[in-house]
Protein backbone atom coordinates (compact mmCIF):
# COMPACT_ATOMS: atom_id res chain seq x y z
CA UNK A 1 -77.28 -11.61 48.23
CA UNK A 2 -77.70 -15.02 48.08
CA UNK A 3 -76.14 -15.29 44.28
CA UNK A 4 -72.67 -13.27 45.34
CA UNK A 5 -72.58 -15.67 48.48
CA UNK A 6 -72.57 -18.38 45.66
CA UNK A 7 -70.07 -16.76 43.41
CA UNK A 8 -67.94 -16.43 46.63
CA UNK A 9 -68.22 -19.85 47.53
CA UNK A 10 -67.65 -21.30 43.97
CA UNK A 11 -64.39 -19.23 43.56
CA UNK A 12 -63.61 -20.29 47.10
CA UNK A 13 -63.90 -24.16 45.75
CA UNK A 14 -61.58 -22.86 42.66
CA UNK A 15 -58.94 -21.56 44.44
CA UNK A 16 -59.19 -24.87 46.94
CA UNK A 17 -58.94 -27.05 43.43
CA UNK A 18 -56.03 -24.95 42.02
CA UNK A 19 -53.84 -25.34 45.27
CA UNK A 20 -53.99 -28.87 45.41
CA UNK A 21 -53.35 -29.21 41.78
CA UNK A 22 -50.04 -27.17 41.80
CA UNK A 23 -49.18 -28.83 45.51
CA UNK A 24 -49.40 -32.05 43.67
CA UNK A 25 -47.56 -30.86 40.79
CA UNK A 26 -44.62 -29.25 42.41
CA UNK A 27 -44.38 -31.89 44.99
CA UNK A 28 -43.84 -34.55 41.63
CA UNK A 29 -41.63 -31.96 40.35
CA UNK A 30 -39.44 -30.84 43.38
CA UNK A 31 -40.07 -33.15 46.24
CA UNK A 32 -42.22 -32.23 49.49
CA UNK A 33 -39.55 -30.82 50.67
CA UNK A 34 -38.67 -28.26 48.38
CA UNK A 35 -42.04 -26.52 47.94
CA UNK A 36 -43.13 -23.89 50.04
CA UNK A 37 -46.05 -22.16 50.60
CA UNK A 38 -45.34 -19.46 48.46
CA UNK A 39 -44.31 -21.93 45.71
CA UNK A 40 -48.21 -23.30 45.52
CA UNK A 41 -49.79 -20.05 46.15
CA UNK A 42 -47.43 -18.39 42.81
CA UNK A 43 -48.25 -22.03 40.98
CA UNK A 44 -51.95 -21.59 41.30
CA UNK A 45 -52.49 -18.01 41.10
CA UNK A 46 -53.99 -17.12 44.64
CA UNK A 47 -52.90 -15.07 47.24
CA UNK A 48 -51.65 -15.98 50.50
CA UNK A 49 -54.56 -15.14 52.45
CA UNK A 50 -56.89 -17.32 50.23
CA UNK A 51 -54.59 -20.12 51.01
CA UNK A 52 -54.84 -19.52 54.56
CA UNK A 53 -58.35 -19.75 54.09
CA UNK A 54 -58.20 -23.80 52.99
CA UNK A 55 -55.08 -24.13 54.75
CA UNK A 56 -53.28 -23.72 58.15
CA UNK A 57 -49.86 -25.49 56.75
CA UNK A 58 -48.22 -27.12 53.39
CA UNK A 59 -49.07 -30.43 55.67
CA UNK A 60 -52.88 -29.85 55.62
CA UNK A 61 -52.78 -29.16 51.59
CA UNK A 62 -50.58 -32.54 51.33
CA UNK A 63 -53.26 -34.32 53.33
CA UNK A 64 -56.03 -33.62 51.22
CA UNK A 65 -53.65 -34.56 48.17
CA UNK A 66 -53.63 -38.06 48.99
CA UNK A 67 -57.11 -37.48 48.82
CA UNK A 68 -57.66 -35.77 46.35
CA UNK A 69 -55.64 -38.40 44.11
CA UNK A 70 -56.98 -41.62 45.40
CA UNK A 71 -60.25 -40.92 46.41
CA UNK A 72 -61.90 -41.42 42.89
CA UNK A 73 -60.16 -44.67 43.20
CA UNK A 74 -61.41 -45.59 47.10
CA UNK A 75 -65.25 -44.49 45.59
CA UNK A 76 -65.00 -46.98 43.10
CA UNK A 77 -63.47 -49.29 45.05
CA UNK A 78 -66.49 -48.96 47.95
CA UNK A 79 -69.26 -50.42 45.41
CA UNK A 80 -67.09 -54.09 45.84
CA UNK A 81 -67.76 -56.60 48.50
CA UNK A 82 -64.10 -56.17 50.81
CA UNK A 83 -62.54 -58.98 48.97
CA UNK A 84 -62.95 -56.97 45.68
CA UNK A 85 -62.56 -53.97 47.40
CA UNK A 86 -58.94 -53.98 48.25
CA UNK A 87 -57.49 -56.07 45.52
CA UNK A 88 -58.87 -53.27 42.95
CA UNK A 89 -58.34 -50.14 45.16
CA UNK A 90 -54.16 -51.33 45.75
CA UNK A 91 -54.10 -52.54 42.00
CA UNK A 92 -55.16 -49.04 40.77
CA UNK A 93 -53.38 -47.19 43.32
CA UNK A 94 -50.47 -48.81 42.45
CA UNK A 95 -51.17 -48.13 38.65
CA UNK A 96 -51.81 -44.64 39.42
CA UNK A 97 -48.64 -44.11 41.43
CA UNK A 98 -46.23 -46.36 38.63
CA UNK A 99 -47.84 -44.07 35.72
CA UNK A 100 -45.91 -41.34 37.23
CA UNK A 101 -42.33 -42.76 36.46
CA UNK A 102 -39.85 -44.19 38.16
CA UNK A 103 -37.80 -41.46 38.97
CA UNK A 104 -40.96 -39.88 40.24
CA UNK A 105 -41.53 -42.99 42.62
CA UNK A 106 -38.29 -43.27 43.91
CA UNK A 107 -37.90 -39.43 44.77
CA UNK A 108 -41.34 -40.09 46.63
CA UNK A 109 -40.28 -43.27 47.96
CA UNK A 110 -37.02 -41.76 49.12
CA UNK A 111 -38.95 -38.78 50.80
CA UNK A 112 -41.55 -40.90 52.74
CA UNK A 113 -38.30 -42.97 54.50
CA UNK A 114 -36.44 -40.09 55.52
CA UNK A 115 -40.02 -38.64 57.19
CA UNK A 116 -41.60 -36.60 54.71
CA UNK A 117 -45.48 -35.88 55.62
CA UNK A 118 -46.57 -36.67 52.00
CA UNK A 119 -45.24 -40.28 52.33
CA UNK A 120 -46.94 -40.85 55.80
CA UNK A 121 -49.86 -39.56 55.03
CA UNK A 122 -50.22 -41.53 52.15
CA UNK A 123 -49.48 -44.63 54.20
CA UNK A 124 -52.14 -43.86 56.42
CA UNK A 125 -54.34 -43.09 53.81
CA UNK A 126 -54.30 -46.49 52.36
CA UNK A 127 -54.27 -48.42 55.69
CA UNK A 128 -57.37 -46.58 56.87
CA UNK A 129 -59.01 -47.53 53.56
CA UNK A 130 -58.13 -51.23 53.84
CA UNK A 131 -58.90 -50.98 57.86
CA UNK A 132 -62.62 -50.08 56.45
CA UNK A 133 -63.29 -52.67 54.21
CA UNK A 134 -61.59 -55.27 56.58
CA UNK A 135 -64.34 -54.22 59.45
CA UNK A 136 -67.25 -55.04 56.91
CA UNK A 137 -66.06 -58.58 57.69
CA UNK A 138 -66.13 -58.86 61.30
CA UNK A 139 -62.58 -57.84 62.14
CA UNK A 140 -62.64 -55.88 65.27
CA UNK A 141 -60.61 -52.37 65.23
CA UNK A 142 -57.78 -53.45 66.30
CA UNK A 143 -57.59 -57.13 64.07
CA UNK A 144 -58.51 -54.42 60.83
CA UNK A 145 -55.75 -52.59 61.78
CA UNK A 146 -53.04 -54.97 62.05
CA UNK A 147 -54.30 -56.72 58.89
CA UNK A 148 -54.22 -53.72 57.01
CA UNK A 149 -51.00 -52.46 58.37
CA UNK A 150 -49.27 -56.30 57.16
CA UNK A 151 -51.16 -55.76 53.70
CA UNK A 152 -50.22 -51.77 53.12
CA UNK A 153 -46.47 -53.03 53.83
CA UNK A 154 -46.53 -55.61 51.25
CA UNK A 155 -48.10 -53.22 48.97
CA UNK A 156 -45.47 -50.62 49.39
CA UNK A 157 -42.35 -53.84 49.60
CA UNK A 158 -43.46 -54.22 45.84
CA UNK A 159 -43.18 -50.66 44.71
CA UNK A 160 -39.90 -50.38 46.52
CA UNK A 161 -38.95 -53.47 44.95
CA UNK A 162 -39.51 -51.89 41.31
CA UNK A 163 -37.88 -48.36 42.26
CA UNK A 164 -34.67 -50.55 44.03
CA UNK A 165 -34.51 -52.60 40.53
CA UNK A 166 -34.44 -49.37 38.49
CA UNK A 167 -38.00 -51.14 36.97
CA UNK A 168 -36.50 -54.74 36.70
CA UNK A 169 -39.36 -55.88 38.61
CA UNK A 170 -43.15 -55.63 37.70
CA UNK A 171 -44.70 -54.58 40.82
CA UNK A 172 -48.30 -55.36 39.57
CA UNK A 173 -47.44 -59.34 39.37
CA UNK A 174 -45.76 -58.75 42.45
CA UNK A 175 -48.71 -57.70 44.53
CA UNK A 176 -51.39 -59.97 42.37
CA UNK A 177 -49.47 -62.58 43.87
CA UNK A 178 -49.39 -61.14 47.35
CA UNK A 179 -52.99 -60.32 47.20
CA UNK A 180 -54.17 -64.06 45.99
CA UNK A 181 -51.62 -65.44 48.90
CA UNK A 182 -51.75 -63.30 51.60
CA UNK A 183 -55.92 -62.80 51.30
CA UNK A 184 -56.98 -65.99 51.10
CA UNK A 185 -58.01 -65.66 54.55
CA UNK A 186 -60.31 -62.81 53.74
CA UNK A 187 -62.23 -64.49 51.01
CA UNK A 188 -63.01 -67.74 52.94
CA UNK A 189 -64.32 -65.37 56.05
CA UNK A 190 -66.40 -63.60 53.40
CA UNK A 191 -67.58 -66.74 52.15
CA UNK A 192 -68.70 -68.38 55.84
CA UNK A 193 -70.53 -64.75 56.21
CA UNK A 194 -72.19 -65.26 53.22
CA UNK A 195 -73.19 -68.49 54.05
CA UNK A 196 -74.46 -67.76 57.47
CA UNK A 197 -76.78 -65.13 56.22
């Protein structure tokens, strides 16, 4: 019994794996708002019901995208001190998200400002991520979040900057400069708590 319970639950993980991979795909290829249910579950070769079983919406599938893309990036990202930590998770994001294209970025871009889940889940992806490394270094809950909510928004003014310019801008000098500027802050609190210890 035990080894068809593991079968089942193995299969269950492959259907899970093949729904967001052809969510992620057809939302790059379409737009969030163009793909339908039926769309991913025809894409990835499952039935409805074993959708339903991961999933009670499209929404909940694009959630765990975000996820699903970044989080190698957020686990690599957590072996930094904060400092380190964001600089390299919003460089890589932002590497990961230009490698798609420009047309790709501006659909997505386009999407998240008229209200489009994927975009604000996204967003709220990365400020939650900053939000945690900011709290490692003595920002209360609501300091992390404002910080990270002024730092996200930079982030995302530079890749809107590079899909408005049709590319004319380089994004990644862009935030390398916002990131040595605007965290300056950051690294001198991480250096009196390093101090103090």
């Amino acid at each position: 019994m035990a080894y068809n319970n593991k079968n089942r639950e193995e299969q269950s993980l492959a259907h899970k794996n093949r729904i967001i991979e052809a969510a992620r795909r057809l939302v790059h290829e379409k737009g969030y708002d163009s793909v339908s249910v039926s769309d991913i579950t025809e894409a990835a070769g499952v039935s409805k019901g074993a959708f339903y079983i991961h999933y009670k919406s499209k929404e909940e599938v694009i959630s765990d995208l975000v996820n699903f893309v970044f989080e190698d990036i957020k686990t690599k990202a957590d072996e930094m001190d904060p400092y380190e930590a964001i600089c390299y998770f919003l460089k890589a994001s932002s590497e990961k998200i230009l490698r798609s294209g420009l047309k790709i970025v501006q659909t997505w871009l386009s999407e998240a400002v008229s209200g489009a889940i994927y975009g604000k889940n996204k967003i709220r992806y990365d400020v939650n991520v900053v939000k945690s490394y900011l709290m490692k270094t003595g920002y209360d809950d609501a300091q992390a979040n404002a910080v990270a909510l002024k730092i996200i928004s930079l982030h995302y003014g530079a890749l809107t900057s590079w899909c408005i310019s049709d590319g004319g801008v380089e994004p990644l000098d862009i935030l390398s400069d916002m990131l040595e500027h605007n965290l300056k802050v950051l690294k001198d609190r991480m250096k009196e708590m390093a101090m103090s210890e």
